[in-house]
Protein backbone atom coordinates (compact mmCIF):
# COMPACT_ATOMS: atom_id res chain seq x y z
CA UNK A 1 195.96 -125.22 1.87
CA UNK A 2 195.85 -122.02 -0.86
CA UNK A 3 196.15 -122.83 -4.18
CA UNK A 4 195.73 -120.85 -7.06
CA UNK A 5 194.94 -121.83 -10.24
CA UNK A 6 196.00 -120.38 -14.07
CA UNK A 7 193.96 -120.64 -17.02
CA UNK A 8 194.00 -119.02 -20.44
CA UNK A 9 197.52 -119.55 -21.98
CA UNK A 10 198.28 -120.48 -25.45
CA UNK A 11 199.36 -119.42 -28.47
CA UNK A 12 198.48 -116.58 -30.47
CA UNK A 13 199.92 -114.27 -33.95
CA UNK A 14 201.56 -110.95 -32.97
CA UNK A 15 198.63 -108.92 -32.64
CA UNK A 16 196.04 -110.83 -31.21
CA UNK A 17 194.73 -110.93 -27.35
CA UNK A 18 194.64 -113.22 -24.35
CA UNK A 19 192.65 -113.29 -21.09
CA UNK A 20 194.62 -115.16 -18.64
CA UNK A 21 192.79 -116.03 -15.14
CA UNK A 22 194.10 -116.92 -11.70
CA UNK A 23 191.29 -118.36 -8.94
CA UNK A 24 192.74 -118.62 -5.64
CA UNK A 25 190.79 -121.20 -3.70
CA UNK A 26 191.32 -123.01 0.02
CA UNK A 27 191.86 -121.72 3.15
CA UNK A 28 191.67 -117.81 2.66
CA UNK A 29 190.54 -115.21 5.76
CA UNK A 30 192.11 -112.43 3.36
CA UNK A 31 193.20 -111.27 -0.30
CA UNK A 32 195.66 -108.36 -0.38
CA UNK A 33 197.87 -107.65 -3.28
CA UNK A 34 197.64 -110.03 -6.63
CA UNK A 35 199.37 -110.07 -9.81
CA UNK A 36 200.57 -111.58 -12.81
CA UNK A 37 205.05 -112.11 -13.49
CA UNK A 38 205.98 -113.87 -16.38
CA UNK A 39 209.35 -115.70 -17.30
CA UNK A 40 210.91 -115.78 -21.17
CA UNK A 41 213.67 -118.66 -21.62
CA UNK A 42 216.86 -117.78 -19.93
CA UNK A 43 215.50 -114.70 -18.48
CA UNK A 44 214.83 -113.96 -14.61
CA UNK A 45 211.38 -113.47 -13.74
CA UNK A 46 209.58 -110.10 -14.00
CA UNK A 47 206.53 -108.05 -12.56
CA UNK A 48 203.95 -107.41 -15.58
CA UNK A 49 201.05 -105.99 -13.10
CA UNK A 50 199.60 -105.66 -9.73
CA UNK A 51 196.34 -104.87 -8.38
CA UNK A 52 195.17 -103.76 -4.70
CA UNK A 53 192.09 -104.77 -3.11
CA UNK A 54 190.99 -101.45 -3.33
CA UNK A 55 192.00 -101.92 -7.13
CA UNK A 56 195.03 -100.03 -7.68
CA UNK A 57 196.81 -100.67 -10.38
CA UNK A 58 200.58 -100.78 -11.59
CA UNK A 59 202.12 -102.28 -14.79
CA UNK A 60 205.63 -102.71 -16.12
CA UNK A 61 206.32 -100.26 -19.07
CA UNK A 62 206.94 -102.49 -21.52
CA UNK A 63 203.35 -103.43 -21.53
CA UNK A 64 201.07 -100.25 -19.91
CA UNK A 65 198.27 -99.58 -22.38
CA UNK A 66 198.37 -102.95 -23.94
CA UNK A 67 197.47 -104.88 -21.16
CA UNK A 68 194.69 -104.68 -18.13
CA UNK A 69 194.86 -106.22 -15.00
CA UNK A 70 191.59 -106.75 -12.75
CA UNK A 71 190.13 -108.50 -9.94
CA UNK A 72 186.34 -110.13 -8.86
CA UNK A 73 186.95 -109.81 -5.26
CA UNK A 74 184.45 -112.09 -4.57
CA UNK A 75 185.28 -114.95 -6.54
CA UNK A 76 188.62 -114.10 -5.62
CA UNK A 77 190.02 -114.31 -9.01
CA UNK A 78 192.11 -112.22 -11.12
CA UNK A 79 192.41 -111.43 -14.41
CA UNK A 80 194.89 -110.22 -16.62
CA UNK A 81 193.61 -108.59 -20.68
CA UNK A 82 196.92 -108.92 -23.29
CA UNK A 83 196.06 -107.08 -26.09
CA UNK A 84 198.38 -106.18 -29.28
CA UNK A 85 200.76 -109.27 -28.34
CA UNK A 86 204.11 -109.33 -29.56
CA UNK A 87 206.88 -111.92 -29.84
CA UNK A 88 208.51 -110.30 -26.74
CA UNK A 89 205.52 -111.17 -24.89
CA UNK A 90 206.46 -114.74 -24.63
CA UNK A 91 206.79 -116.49 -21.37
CA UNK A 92 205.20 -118.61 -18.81
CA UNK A 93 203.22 -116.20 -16.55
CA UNK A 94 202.63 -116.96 -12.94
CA UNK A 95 199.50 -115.62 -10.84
CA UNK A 96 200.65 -114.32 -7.70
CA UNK A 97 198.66 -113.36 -4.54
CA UNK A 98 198.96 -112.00 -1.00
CA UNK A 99 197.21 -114.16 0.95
CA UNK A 100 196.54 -114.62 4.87
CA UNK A 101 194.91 -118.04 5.79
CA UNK A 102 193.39 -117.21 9.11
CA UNK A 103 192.79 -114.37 11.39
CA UNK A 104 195.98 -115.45 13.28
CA UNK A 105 198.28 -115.70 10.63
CA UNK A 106 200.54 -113.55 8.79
CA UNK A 107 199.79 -113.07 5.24
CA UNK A 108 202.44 -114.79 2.76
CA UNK A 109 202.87 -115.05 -1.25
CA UNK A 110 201.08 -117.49 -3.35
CA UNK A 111 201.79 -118.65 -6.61
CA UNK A 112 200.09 -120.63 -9.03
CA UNK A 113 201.30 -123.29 -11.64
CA UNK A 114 202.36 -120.95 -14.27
CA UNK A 115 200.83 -120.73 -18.00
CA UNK A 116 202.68 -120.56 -21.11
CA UNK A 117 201.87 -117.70 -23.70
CA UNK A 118 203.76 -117.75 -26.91
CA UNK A 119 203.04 -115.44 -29.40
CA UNK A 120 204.40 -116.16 -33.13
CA UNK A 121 205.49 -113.43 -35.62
């Protein structure tokens, strides 16, 4: 069983920075693709940023060169930097990863718990 684990969520004044980390832990043969969505109230859920294995990057606009998405391959954890936070930023954010279990198995998504950020103006 894969489970991955948030950490790092809180609140914060407009301005300030958050590190938010995702371990992925259990039955892993593989990593591929991980990122970070997050959710606002009454909103659908969106892609902030992904990251390859290779390390690859992509973010959404609304937050390229504010915030930095990386990965320690080897503790298979990812991270994800929020600098110059603004009210809009607020949201649960869910840790998502590409994972295949075994050398048999197809790979499949992964989520983890979620973590709320709020950020007050």
């Amino acid at each position: 069983q894969v489970q991955l684990v948030e950490s790092g969520g809180g609140l914060v004044q407009a301005g300030g920075s958050l590190r938010l980390s995702c371990a992925a832990s259990g039955s892993i043969f593989s990593i591929y693709t991980m990122g970070w969505y997050r959710q606002a109230a009454g909103k659908l859920r969106e892609l902030v940023a992904t990251i390859t294995v290779g390390g690859s990057t992509n973010y959404a606009n609304s937050v390229k060169g504010r915030f930095t998405i990386s990965r320690d391959n080897a503790k298979n954890t990812v991270y994800l930097e929020m600098n110059s936070l603004q009210p809009e930023d607020t949201a649960v954010y869910y840790c998502n990863a590409e994972i295949k279990e075994t050398y048999y198995y197809r790979s499949r998504d992964y989520w983890g718990q979620g973590t709320q950020v709020t950020v007050s103006s």
